[in-house]
C-alpha atoms as a PDB file:
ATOM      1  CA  UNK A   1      41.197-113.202 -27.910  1.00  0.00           C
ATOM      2  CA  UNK A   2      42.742-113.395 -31.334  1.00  0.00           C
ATOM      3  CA  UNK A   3      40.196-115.930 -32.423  1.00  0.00           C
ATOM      4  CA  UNK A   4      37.164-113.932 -31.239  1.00  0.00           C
ATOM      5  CA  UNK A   5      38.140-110.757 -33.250  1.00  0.00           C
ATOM      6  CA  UNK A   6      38.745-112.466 -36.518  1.00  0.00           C
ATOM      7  CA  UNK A   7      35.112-113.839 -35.288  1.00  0.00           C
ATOM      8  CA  UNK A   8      33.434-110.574 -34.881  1.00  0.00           C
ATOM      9  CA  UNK A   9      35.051-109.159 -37.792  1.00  0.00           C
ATOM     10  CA  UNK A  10      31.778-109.737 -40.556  1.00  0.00           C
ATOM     11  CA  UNK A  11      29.969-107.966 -37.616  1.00  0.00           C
ATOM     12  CA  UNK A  12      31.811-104.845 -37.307  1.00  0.00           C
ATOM     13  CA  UNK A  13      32.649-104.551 -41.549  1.00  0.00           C
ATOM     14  CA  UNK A  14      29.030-105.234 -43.368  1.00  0.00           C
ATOM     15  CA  UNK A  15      30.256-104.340 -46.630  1.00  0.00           C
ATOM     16  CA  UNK A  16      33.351-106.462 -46.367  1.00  0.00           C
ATOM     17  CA  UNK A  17      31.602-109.705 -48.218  1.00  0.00           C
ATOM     18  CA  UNK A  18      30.062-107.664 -50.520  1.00  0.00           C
ATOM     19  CA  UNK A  19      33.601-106.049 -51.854  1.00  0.00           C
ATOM     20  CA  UNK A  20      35.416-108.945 -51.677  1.00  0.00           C
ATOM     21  CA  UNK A  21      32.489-110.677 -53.669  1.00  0.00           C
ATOM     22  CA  UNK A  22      33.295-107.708 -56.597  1.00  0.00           C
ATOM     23  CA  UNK A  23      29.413-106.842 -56.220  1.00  0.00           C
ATOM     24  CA  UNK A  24      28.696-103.519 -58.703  1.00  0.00           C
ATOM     25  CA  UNK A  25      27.523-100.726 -56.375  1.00  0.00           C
ATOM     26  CA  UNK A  26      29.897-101.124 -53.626  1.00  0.00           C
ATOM     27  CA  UNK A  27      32.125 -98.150 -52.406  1.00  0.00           C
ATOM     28  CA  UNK A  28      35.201-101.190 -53.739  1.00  0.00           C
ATOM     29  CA  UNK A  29      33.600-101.622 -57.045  1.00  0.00           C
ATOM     30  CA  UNK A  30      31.389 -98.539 -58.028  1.00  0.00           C
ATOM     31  CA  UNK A  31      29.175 -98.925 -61.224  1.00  0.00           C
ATOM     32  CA  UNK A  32      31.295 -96.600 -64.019  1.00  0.00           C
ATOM     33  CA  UNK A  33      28.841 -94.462 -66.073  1.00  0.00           C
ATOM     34  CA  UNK A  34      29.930 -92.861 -69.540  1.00  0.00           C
ATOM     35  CA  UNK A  35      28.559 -89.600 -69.789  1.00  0.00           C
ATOM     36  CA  UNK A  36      29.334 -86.333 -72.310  1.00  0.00           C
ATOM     37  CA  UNK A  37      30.559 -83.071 -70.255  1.00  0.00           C
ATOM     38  CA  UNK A  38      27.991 -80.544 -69.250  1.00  0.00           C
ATOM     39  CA  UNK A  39      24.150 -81.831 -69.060  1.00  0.00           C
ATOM     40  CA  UNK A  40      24.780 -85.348 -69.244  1.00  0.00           C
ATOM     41  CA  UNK A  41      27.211 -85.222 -66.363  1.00  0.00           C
ATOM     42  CA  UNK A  42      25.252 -82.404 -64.357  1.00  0.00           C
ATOM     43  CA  UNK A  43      22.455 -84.641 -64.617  1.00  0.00           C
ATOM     44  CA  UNK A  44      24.034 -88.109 -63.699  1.00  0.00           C
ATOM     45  CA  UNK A  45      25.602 -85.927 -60.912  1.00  0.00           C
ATOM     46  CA  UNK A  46      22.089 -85.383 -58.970  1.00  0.00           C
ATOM     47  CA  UNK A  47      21.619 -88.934 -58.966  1.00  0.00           C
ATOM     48  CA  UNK A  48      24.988 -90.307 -58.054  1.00  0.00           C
ATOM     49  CA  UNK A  49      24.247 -88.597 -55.231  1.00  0.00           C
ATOM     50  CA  UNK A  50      20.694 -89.973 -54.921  1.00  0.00           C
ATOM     51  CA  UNK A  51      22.252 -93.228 -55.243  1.00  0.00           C
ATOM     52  CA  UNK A  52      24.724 -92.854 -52.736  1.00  0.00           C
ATOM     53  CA  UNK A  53      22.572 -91.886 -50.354  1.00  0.00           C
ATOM     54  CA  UNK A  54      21.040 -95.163 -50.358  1.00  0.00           C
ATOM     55  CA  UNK A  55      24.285 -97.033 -50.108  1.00  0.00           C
ATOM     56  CA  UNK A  56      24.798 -97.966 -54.338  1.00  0.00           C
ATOM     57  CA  UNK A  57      27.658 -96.049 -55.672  1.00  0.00           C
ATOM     58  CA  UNK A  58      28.428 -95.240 -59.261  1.00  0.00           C
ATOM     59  CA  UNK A  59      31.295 -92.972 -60.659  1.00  0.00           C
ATOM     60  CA  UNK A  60      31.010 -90.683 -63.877  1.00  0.00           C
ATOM     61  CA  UNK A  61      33.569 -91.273 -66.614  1.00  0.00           C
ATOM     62  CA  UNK A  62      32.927 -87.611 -68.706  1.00  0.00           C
ATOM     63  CA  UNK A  63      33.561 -87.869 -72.589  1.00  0.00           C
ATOM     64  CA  UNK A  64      33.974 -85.043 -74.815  1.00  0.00           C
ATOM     65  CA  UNK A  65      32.431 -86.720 -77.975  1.00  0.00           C
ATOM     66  CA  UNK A  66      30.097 -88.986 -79.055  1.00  0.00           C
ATOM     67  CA  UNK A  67      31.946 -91.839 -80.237  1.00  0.00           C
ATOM     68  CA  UNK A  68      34.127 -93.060 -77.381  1.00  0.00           C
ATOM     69  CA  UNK A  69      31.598 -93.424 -74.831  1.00  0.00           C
ATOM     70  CA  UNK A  70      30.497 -96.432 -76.329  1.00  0.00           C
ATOM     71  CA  UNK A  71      33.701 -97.749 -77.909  1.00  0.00           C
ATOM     72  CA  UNK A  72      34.590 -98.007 -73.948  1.00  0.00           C
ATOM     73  CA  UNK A  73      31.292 -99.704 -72.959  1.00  0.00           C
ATOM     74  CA  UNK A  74      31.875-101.997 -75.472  1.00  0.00           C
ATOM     75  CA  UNK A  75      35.457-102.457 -74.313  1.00  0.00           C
ATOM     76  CA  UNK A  76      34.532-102.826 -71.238  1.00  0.00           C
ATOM     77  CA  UNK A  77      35.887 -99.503 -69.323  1.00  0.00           C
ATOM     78  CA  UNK A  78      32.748 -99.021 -68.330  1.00  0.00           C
ATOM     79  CA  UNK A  79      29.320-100.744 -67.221  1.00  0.00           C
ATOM     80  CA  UNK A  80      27.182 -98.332 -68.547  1.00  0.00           C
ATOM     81  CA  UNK A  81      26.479 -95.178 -70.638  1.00  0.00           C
ATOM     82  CA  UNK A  82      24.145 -92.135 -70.206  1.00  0.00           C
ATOM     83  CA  UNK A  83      24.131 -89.893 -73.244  1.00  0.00           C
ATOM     84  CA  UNK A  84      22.359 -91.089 -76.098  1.00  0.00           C
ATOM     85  CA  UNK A  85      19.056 -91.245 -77.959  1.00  0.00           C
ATOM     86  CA  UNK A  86      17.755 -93.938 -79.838  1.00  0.00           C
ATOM     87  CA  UNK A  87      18.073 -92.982 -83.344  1.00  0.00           C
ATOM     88  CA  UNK A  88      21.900 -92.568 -82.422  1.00  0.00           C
ATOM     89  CA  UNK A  89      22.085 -95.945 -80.663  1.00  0.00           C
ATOM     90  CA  UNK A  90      20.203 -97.803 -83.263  1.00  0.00           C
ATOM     91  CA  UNK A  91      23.074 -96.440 -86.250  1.00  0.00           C
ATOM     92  CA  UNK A  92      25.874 -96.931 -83.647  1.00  0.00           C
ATOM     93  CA  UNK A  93      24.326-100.853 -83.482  1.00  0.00           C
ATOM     94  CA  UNK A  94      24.288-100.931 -87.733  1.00  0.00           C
ATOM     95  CA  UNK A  95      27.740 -99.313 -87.829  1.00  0.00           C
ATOM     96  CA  UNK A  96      29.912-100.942 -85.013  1.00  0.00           C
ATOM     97  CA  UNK A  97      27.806-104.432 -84.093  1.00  0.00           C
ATOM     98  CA  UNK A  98      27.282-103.395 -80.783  1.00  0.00           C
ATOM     99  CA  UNK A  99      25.136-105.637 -78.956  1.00  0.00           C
ATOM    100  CA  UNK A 100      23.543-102.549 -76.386  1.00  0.00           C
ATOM    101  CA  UNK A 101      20.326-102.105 -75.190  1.00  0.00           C
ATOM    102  CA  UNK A 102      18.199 -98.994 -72.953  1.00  0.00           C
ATOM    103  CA  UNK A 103      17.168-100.140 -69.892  1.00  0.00           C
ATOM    104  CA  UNK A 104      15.771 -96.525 -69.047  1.00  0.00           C
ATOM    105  CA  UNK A 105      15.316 -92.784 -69.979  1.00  0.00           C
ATOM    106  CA  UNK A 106      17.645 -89.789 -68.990  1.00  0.00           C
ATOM    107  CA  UNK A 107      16.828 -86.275 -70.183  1.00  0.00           C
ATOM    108  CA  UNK A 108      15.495 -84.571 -73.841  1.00  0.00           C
ATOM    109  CA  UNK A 109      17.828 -81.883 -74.658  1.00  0.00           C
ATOM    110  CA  UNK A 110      16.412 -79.447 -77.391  1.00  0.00           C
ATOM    111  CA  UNK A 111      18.375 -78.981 -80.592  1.00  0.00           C
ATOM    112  CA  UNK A 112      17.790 -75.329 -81.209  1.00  0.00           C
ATOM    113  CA  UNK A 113      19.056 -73.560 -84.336  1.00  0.00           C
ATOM    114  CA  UNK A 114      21.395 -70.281 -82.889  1.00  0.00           C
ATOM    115  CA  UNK A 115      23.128 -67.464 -84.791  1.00  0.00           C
ATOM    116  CA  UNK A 116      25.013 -64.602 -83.204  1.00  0.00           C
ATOM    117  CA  UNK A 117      24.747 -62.690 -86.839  1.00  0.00           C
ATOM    118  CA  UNK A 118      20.696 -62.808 -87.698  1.00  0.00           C
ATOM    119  CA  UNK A 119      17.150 -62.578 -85.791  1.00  0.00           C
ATOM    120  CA  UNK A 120      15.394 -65.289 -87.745  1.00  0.00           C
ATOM    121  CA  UNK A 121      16.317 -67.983 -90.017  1.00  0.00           C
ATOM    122  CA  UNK A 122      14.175 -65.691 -92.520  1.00  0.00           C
ATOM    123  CA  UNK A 123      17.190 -63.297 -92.398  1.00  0.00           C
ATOM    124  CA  UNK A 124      19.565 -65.985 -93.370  1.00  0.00           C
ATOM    125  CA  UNK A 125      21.478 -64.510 -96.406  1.00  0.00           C
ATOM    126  CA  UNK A 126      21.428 -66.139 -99.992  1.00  0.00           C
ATOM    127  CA  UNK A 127      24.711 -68.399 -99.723  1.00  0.00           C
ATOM    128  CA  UNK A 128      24.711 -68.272 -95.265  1.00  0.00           C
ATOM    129  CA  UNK A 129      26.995 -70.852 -93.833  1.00  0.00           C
ATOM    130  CA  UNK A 130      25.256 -73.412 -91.308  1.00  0.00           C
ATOM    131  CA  UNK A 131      26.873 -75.872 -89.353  1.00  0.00           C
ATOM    132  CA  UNK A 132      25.066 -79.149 -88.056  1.00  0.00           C
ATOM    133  CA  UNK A 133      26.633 -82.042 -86.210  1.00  0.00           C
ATOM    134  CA  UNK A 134      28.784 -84.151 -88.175  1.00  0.00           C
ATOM    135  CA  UNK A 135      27.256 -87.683 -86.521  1.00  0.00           C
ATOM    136  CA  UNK A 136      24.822 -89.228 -89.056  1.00  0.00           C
ATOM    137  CA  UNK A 137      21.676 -88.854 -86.542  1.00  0.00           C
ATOM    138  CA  UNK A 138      21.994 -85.688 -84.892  1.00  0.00           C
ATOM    139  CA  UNK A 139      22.848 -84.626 -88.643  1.00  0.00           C
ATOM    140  CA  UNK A 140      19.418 -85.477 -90.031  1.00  0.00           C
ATOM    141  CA  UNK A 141      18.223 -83.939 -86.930  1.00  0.00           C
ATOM    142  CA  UNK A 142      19.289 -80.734 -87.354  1.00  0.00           C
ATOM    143  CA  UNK A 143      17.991 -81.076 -90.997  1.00  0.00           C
ATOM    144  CA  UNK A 144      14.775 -81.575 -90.619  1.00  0.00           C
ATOM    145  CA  UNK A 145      14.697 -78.902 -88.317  1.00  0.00           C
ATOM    146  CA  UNK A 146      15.810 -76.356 -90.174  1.00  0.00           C
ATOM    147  CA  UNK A 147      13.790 -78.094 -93.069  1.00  0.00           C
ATOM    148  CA  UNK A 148      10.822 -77.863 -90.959  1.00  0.00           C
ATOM    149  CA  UNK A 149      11.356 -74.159 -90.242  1.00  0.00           C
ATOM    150  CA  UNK A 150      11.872 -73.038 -93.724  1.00  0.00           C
ATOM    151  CA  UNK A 151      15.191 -72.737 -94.528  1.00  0.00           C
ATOM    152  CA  UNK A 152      15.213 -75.279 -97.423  1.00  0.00           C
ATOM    153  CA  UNK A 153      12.822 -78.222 -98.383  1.00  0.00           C
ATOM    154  CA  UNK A 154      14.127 -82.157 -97.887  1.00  0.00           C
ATOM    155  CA  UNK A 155      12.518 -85.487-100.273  1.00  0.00           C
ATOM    156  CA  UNK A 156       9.545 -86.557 -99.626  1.00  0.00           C
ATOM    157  CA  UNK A 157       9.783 -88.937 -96.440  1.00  0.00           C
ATOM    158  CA  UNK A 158      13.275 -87.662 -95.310  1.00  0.00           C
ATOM    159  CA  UNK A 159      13.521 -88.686 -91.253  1.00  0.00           C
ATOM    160  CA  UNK A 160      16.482 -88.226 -88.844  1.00  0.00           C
ATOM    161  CA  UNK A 161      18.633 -90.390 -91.258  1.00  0.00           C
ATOM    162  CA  UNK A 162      18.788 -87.484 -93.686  1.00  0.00           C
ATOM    163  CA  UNK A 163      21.838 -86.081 -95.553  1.00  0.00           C
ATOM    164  CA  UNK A 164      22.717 -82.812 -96.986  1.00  0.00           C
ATOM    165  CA  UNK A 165      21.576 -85.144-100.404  1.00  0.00           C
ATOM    166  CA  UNK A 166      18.453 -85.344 -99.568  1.00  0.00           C
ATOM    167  CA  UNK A 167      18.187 -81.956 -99.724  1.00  0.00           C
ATOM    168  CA  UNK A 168      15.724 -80.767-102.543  1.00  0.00           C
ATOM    169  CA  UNK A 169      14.858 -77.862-103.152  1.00  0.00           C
ATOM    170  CA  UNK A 170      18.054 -74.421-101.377  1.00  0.00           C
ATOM    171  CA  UNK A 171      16.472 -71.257-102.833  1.00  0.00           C
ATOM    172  CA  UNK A 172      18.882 -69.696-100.754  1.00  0.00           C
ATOM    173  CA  UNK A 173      21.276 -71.631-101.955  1.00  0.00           C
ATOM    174  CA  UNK A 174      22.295 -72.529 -97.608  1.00  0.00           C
ATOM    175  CA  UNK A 175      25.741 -74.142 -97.235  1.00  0.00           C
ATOM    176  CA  UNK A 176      25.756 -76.890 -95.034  1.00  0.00           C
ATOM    177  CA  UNK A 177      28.571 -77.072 -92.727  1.00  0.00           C
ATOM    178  CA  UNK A 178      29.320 -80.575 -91.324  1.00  0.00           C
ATOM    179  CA  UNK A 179      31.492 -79.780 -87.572  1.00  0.00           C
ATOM    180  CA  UNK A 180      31.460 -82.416 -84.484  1.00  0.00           C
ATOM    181  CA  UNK A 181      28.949 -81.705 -82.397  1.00  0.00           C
ATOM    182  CA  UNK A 182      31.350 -80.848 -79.721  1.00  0.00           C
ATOM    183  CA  UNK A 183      32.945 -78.080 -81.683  1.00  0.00           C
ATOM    184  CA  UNK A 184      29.794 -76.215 -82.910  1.00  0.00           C
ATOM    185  CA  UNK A 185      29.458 -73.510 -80.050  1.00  0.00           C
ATOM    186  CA  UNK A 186      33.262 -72.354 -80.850  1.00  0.00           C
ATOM    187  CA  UNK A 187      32.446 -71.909 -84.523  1.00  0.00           C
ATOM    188  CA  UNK A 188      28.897 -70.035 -83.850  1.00  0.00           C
ATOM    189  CA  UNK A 189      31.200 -66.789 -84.607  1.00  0.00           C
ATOM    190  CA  UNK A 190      32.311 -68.215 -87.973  1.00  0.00           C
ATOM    191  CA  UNK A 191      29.152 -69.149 -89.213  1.00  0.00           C
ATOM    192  CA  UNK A 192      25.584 -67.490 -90.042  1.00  0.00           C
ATOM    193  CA  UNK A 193      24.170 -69.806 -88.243  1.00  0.00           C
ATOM    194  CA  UNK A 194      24.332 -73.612 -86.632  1.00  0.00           C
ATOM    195  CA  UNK A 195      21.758 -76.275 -85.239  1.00  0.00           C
ATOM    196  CA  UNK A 196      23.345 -77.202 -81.326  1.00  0.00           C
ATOM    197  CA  UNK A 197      21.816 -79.759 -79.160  1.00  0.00           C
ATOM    198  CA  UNK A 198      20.684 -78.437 -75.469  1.00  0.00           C
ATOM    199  CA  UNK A 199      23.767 -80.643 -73.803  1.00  0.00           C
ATOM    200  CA  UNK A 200      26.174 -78.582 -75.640  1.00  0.00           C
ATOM    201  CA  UNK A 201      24.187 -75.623 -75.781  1.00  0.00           C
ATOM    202  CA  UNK A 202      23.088 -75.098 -72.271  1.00  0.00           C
ATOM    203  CA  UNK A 203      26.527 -75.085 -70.716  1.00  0.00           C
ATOM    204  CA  UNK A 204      28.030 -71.865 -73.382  1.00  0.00           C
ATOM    205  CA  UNK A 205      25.181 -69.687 -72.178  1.00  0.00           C
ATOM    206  CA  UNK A 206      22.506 -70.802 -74.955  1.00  0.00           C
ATOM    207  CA  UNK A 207      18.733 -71.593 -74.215  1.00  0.00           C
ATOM    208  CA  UNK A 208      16.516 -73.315 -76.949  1.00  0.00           C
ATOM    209  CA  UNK A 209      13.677 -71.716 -75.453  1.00  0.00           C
ATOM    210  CA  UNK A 210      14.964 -68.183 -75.542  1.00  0.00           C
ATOM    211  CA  UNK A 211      17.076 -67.749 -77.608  1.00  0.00           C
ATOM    212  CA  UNK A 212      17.046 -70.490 -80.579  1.00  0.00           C
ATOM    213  CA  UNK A 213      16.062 -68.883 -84.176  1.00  0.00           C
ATOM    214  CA  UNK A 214      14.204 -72.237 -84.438  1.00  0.00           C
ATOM    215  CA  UNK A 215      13.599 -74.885 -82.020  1.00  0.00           C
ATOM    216  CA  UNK A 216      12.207 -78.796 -81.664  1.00  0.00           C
ATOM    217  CA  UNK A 217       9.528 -79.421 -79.638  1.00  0.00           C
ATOM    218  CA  UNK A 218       9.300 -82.211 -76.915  1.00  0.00           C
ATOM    219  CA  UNK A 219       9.675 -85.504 -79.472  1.00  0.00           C
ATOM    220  CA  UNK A 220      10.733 -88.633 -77.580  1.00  0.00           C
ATOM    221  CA  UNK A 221      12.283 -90.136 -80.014  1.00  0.00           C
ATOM    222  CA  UNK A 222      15.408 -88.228 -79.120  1.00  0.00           C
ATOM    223  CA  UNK A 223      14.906 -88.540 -75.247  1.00  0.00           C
ATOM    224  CA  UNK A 224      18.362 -90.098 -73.905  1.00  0.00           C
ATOM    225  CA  UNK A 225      19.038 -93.287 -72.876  1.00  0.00           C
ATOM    226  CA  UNK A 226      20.812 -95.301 -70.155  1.00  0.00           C
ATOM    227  CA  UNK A 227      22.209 -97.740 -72.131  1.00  0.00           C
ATOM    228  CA  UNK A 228      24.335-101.394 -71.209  1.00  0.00           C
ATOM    229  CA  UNK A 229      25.269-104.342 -73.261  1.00  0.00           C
ATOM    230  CA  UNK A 230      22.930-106.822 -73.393  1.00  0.00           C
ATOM    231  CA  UNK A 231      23.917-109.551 -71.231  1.00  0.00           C
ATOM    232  CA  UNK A 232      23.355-107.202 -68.311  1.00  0.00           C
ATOM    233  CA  UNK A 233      19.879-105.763 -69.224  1.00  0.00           C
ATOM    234  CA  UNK A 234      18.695-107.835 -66.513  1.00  0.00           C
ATOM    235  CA  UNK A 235      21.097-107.267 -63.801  1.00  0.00           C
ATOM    236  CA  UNK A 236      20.091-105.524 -60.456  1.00  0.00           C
ATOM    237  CA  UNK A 237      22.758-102.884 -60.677  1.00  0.00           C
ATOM    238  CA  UNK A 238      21.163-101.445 -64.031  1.00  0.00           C
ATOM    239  CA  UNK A 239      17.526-100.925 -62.983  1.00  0.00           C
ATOM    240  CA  UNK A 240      18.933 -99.404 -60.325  1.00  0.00           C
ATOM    241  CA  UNK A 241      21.201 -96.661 -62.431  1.00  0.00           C
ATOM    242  CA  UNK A 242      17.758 -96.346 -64.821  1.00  0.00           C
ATOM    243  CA  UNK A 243      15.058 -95.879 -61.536  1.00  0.00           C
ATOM    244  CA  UNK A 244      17.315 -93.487 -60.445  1.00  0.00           C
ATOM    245  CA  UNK A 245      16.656 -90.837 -63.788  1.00  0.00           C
ATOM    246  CA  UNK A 246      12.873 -91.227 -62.380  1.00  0.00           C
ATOM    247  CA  UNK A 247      13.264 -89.931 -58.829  1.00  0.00           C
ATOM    248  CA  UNK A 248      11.568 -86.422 -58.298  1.00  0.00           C
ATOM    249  CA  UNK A 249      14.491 -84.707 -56.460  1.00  0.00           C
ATOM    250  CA  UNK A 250      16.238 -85.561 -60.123  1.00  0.00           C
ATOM    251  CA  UNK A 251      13.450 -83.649 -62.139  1.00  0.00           C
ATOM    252  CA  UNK A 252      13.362 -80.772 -59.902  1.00  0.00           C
ATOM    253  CA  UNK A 253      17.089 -80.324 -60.255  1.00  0.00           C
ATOM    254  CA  UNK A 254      16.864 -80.634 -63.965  1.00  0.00           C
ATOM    255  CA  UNK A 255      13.921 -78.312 -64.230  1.00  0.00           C
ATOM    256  CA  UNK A 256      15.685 -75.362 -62.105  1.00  0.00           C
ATOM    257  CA  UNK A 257      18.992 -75.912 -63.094  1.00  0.00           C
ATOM    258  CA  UNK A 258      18.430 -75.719 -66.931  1.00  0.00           C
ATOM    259  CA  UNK A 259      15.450 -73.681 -66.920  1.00  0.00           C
ATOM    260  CA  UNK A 260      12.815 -75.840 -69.509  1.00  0.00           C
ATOM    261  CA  UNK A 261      15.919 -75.959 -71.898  1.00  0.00           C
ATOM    262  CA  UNK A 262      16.397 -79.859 -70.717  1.00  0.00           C
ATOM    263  CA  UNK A 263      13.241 -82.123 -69.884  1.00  0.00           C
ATOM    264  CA  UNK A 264      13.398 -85.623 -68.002  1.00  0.00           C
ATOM    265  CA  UNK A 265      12.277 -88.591 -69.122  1.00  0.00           C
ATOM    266  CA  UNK A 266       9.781 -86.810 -72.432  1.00  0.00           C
END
């Protein structure tokens, strides 16, 4: 009777070879996913679910910056990160030597430029205060968008890699104020003005679409990432995390949750 039991066991517990095997996706050994609080995580939410639902399981690991999402891919805390674009991953690579790669999209979230103080960045006052992210990408981001809008005038051929140096010509004489990205919302009060991105921005209340001074439009350059170290680019577990960004019930979700502010997969 004993032996017949211990026969049938395989039979009654499918998933039993598969856990004990450590296979990535199992309820025993979920797929860990970095992501920053608020859009990131909303997002990678919808399709953990999605995922589930089809029997592979992943679990969200939330971050509060920037930086230690991939200091803990790298260290291997977690399989894989959702958060980033490629202008960020690309420096991160230069800076740190990590050997990461995409394997798929996630979500655009709009930088928009925000004050609580002025109706247009024309009404920016000779000396305003201005905060942009502090990271060296998202920095030259929110430079050229203001830049672009008329606050001040970069070099010739300044990109996303631009610095407050670059900056050539400040009738206005506009003081740049260099915060983590994280922090900006709390310090909207303190300053005339600052350049958020739509994952920070969407969660305190803020949409680039209605409210933003000045805002980018849909360049896919900055589209997120899912992003894993190299060595398992291949692996079946990853597509799987990146095909998931692509299902429809995740674009609907994004679409009414976030109200244009976010957009899937630009």
């Amino acid at each position: 009777m004993l032996r017949r039991s211990i026969l049938a066991l395989p039979a009654l517990l499918p998933g039993l070879a598969a856990a004990q095997s450590g296979e990535l996706g199992t309820q025993a050994r979920p797929v860990r996913v970095g992501v920053t609080q608020g859009v990131h995580a909303q997002t990678f939410e919808k399709v953990r679910d999605l995922l589930a639902a089809n029997g592979f399981f992943t679990r969200a690991v939330e971050f509060g910056d920037f930086i230690q999402p991939n200091a803990a891919l790298a260290g291997g805390d977690l399989e894989a990160n959702a958060y980033q674009h490629l202008p960020f991953l690309e420096a991160q690579r230069a800076q740190r030597g990590y050997d990461f790669v995409s394997v798929g999209k996630t979500v655009l979230t709009l930088m928009g430029v925000f004050s609580r103080k002025h109706r247009s960045l024309d009404a920016l006052p000779s000396g305003a205060r201005v905060a942009i992210p502090n990271d060296p990408t998202n920095g030259g981001r929110a430079l050229l968008l203001l830049a672009q809008n008329g606050a001040f005038t970069l070099r010739a051929g300044a990109d996303h890699r631009a610095t407050v140096a670059d900056i050539a010509a400040n009738p206005k004489r506009i003081r740049i104020v260099e915060l983590e990205a994280a922090s900006i919302v709390r310090a909207l009060d303190d300053v005339d003005a600052a350049a958020i991105t739509g994952n920070f921005a969407v969660p305190a209340g803020l949409n680039p679409l209605r409210d933003a001074l000045a805002r980018e439009t849909e360049q896919s350059v900055y589209t997120c990432l899912v992003v894993v170290r190299r060595a398992d680019a291949p692996a079946a577990w990853a597509q799987r995390v990146a095909r998931g960004y692509a299902r429809p019930e995740v674009k609907a979700f994004v679409e009414t949750t976030f109200g244009g502010a976010v957009i899937v997969g630009a």
